[in-house]
C-alpha atoms as a PDB file:
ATOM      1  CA  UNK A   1      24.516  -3.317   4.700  1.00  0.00           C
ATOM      2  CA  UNK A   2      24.733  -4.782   0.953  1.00  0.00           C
ATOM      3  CA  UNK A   3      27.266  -1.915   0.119  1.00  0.00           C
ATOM      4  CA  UNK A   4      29.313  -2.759   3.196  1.00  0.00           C
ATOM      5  CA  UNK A   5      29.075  -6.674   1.999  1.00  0.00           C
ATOM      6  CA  UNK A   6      29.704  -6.215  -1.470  1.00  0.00           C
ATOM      7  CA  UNK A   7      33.395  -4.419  -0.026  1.00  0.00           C
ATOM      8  CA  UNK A   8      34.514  -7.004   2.085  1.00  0.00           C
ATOM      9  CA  UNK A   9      33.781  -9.596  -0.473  1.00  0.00           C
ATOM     10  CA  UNK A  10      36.643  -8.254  -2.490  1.00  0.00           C
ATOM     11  CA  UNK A  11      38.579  -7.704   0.730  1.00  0.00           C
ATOM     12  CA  UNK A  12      37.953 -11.301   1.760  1.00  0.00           C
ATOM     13  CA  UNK A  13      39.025 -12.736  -1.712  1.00  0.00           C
ATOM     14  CA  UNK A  14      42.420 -10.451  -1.722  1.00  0.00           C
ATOM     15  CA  UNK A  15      43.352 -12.019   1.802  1.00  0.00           C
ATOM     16  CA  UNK A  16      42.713 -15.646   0.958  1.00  0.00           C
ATOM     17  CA  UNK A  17      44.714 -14.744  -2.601  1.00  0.00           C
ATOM     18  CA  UNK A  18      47.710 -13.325  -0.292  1.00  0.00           C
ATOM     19  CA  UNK A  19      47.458 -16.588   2.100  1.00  0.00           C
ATOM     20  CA  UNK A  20      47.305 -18.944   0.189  1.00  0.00           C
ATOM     21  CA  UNK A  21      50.015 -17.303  -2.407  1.00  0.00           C
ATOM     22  CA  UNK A  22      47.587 -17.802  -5.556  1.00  0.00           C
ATOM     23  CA  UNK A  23      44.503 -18.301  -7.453  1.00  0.00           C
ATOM     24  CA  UNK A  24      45.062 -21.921  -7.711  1.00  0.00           C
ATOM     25  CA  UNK A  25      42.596 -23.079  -4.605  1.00  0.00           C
ATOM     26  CA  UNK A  26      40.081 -20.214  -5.438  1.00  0.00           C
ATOM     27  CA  UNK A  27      40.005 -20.078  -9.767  1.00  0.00           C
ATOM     28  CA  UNK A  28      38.145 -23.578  -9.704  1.00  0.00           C
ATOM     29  CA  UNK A  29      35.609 -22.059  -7.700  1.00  0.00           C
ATOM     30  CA  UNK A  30      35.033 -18.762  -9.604  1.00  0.00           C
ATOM     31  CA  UNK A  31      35.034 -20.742 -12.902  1.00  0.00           C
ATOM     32  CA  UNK A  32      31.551 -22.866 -12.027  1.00  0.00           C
END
C-alpha cells in the first residue's frame, strides 16, 4: 500500500506539471 502510494505521488506531480505546463502553481507549495 505505502509502496504503491509513494509511486503515484510522483505520477500525480508529473501530470499536474504536464497540465498545467510548469512548476509555477506547484514550486510555492514544495518550497514551505
Amino acid at each position: 500500500m505505502f509502496s504503491a502510494l509513494l509511486l503515484a505521488l510522483p505520477l500525480l506531480i508529473l501530470i499536474s506539471l504536464s497540465v498545467f505546463g510548469g512548476g509555477q502553481v506547484f514550486m510555492p507549495v514544495f518550497q514551505w
